[in-house]
N, C-alpha and C. Protein backbone atom coordinates (compact mmCIF):
# COMPACT_ATOMS: atom_id res chain seq x y z
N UNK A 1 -8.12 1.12 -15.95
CA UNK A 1 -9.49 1.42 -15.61
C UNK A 1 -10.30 0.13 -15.66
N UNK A 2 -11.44 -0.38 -15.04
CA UNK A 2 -12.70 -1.43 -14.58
C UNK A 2 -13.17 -1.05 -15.45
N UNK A 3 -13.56 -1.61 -16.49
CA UNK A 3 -14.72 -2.12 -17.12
C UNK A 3 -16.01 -1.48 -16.32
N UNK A 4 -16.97 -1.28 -17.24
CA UNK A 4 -18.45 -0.53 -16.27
C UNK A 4 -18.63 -1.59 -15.96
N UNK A 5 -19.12 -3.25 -15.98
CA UNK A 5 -19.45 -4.30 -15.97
C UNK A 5 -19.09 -4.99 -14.86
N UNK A 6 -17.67 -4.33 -14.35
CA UNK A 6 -17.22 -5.16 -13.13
C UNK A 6 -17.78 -4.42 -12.06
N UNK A 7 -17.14 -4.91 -11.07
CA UNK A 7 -17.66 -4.13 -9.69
C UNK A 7 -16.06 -4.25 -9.00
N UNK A 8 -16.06 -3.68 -7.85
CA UNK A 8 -15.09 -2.98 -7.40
C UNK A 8 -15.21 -3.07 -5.64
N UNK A 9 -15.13 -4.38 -5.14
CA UNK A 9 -15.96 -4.24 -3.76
C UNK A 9 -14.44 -4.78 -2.26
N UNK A 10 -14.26 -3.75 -1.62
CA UNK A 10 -13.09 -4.51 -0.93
C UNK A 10 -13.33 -6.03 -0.26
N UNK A 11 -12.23 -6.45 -0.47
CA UNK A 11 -12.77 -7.96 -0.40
C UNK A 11 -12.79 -8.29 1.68
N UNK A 12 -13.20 -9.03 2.05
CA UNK A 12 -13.65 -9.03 3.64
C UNK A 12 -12.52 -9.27 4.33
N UNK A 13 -11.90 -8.47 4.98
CA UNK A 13 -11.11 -8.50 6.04
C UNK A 13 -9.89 -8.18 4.93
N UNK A 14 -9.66 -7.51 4.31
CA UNK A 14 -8.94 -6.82 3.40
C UNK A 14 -7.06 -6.69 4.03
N UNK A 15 -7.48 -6.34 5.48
CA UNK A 15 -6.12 -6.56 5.93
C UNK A 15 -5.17 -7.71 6.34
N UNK A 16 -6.54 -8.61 6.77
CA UNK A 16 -5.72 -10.46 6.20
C UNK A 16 -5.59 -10.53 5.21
N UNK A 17 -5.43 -10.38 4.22
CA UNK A 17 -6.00 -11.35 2.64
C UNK A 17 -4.13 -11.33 2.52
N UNK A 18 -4.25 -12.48 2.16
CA UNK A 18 -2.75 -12.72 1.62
C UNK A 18 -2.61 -11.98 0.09
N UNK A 19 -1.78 -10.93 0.12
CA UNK A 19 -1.82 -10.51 -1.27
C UNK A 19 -0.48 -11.34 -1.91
N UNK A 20 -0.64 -11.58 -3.39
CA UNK A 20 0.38 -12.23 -3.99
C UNK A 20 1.92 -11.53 -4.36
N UNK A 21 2.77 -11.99 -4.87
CA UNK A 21 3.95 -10.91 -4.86
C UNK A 21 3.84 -10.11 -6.18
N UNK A 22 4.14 -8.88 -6.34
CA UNK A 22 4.57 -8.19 -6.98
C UNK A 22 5.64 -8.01 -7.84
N UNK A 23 5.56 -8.42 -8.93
CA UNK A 23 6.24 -8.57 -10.22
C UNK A 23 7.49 -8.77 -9.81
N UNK A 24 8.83 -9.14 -10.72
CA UNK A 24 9.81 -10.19 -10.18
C UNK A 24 11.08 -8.90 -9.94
N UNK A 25 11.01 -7.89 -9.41
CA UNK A 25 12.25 -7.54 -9.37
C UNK A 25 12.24 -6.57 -7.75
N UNK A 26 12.79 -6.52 -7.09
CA UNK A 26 13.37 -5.35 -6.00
C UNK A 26 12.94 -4.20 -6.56
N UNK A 27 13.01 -3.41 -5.29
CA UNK A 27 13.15 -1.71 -5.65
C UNK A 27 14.20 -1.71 -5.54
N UNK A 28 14.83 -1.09 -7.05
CA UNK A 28 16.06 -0.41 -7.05
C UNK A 28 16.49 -0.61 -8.84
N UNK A 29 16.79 0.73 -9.31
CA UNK A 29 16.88 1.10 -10.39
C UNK A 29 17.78 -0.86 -11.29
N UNK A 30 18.79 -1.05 -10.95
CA UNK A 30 19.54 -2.13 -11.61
C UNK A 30 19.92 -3.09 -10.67
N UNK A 31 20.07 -4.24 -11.32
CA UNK A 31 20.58 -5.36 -10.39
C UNK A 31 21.93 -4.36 -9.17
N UNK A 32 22.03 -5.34 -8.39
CA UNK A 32 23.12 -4.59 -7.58
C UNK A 32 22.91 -3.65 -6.92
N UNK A 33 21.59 -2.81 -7.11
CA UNK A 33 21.28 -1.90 -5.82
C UNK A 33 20.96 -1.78 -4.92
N UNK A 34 21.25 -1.47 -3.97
CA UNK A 34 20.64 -1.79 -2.31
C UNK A 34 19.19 -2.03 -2.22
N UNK A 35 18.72 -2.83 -1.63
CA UNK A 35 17.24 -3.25 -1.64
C UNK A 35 16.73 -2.40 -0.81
N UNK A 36 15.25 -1.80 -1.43
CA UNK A 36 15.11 -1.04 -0.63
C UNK A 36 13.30 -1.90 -0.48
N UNK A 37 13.15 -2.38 1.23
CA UNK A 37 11.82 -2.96 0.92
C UNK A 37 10.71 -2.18 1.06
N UNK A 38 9.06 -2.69 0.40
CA UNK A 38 8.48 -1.83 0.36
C UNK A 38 7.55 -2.68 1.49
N UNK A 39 6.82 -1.75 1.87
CA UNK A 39 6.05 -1.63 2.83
C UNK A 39 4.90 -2.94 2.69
N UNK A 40 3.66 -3.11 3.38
CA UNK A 40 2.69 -4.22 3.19
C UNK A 40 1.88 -3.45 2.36
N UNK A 41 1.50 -1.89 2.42
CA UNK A 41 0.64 -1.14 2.26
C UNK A 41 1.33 -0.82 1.02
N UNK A 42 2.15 -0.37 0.04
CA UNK A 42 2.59 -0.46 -0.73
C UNK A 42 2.87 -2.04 -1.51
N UNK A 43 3.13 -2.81 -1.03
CA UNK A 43 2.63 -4.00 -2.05
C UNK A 43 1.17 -4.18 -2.18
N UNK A 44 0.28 -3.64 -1.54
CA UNK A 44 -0.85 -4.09 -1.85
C UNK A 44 -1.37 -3.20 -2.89
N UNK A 45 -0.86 -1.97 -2.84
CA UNK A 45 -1.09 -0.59 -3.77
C UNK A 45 -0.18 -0.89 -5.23
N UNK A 46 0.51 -1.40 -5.60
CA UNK A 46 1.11 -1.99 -6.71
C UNK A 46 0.53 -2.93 -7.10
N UNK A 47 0.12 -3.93 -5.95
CA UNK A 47 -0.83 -5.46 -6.94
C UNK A 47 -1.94 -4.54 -7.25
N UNK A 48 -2.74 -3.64 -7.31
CA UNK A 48 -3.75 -3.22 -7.58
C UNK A 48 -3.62 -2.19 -8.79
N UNK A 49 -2.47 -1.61 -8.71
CA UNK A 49 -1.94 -0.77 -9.90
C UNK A 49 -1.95 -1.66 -11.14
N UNK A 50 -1.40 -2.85 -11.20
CA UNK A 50 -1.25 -3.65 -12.03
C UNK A 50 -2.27 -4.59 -12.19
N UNK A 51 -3.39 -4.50 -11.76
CA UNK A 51 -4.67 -4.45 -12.36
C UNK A 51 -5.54 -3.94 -12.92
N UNK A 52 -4.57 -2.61 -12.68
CA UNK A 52 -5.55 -1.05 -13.80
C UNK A 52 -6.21 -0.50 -13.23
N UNK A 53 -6.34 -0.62 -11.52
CA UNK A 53 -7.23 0.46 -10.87
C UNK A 53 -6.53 1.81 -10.80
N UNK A 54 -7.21 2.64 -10.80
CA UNK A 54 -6.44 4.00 -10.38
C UNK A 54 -6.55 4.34 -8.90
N UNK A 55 -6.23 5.44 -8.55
CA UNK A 55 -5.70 5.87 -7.00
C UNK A 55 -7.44 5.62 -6.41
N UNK A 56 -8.14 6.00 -6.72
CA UNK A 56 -10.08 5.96 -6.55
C UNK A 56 -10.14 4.81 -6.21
N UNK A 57 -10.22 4.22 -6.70
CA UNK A 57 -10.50 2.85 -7.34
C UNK A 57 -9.81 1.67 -5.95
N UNK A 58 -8.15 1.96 -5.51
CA UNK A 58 -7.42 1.15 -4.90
C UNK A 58 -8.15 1.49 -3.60
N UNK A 59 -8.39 3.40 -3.42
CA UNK A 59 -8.53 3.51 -1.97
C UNK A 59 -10.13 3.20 -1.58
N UNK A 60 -10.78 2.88 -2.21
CA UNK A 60 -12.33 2.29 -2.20
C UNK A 60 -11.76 1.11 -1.81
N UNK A 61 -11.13 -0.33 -2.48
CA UNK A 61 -10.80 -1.54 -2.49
C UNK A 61 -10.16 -1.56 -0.94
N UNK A 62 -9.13 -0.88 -0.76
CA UNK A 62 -8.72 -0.75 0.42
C UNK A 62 -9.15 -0.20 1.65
N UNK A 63 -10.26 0.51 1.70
CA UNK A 63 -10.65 1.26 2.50
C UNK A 63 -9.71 2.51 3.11
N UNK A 64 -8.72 2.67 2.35
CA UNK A 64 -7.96 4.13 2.93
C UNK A 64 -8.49 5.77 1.87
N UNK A 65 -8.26 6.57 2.51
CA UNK A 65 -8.00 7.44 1.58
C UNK A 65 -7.38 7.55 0.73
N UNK A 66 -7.87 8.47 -0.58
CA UNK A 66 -7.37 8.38 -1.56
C UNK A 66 -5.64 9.71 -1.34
N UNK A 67 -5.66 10.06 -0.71
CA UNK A 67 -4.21 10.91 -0.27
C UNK A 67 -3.17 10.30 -0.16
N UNK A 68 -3.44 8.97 0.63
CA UNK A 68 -2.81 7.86 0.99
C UNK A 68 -2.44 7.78 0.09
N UNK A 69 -2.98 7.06 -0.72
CA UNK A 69 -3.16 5.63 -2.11
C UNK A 69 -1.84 6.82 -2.66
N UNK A 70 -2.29 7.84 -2.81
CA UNK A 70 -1.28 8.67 -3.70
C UNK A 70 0.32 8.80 -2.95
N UNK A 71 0.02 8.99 -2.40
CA UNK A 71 1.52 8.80 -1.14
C UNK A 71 2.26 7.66 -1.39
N UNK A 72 1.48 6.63 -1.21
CA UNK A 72 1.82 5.02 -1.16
C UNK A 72 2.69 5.03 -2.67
N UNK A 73 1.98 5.34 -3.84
CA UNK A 73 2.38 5.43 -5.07
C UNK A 73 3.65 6.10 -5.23
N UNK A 74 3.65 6.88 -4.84
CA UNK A 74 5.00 8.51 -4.67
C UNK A 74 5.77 7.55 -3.89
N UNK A 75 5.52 6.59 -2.79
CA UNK A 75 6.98 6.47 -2.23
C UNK A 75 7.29 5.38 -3.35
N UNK A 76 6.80 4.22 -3.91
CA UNK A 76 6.82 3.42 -4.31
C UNK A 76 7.72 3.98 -5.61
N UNK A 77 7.29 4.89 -6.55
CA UNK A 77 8.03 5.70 -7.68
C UNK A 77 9.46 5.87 -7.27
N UNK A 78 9.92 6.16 -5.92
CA UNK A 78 10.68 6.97 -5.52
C UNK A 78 11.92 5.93 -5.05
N UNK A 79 11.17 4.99 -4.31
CA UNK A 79 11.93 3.66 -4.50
C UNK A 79 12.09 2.57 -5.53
N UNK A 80 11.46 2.79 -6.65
CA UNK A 80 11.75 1.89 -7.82
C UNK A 80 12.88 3.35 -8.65
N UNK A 81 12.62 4.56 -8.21
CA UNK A 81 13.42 5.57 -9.08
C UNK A 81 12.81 5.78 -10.18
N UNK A 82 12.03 5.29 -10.67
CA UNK A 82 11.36 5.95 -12.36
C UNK A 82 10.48 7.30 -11.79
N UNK A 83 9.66 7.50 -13.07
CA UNK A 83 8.98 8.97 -12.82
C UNK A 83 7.70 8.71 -12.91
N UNK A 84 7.57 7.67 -13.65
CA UNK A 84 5.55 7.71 -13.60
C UNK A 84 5.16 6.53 -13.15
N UNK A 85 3.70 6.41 -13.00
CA UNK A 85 3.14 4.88 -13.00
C UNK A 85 3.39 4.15 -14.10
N UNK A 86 3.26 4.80 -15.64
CA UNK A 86 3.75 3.65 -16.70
C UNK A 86 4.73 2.77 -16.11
N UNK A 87 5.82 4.23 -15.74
CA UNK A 87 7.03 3.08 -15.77
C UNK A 87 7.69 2.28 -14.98
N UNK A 88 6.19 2.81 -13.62
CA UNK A 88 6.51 1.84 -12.81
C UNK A 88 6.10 -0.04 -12.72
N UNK A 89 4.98 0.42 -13.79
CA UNK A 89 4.61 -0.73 -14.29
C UNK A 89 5.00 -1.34 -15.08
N UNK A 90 5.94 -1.15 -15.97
CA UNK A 90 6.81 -1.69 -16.96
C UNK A 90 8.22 -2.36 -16.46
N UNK A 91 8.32 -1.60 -14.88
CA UNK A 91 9.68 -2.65 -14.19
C UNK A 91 9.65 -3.46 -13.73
N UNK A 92 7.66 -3.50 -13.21
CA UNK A 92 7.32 -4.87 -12.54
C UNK A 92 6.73 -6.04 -13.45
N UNK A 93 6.78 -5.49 -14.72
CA UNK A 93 6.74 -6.99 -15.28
C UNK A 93 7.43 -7.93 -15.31
């Protein structure tokens, strides 16, 4: 969650912005598993997860719906194989 203090504003031209990479490992449960890549729209929905926004929060930043944002998340779970956001955030450290 943002701090009340911050602000939350998509940054300009949101679909250029070079986003940075996403924590050091592949989708796929253990070394040795078929790589499965994720999307542009899904790395950008993980760098933002791992800043503590929630699904609100990303699809404001991004300008998509928040149905999306949740989708994006679900495939992303589904290709890392864990069950929640914790632990999806705990593989991308």
């Amino acid at each position: 969650m943002v701090a009340s203090n911050h602000t939350i504003s998509r940054p300009p031209h949101a679909a250029a912005c070079a986003w940075p990479a996403v924590g050091g490992r592949r989708a796929g449960p253990v070394d040795g598993a078929p790589f499965i890549p994720l999307t542009q729209a899904e790395r950008r929905v993980l760098f933002l997860l791992q800043q503590g926004l929630s699904n609100k929060e990303i699809s404001h930043v991004l300008g998509r719906a928040e149905p999306t944002i949740k989708n994006q998340v679900a495939s992303c779970l589904r290709k890392y194989q864990v069950p929640s956001r914790t632990r999806l955030l705990a593989v991308l450290r």
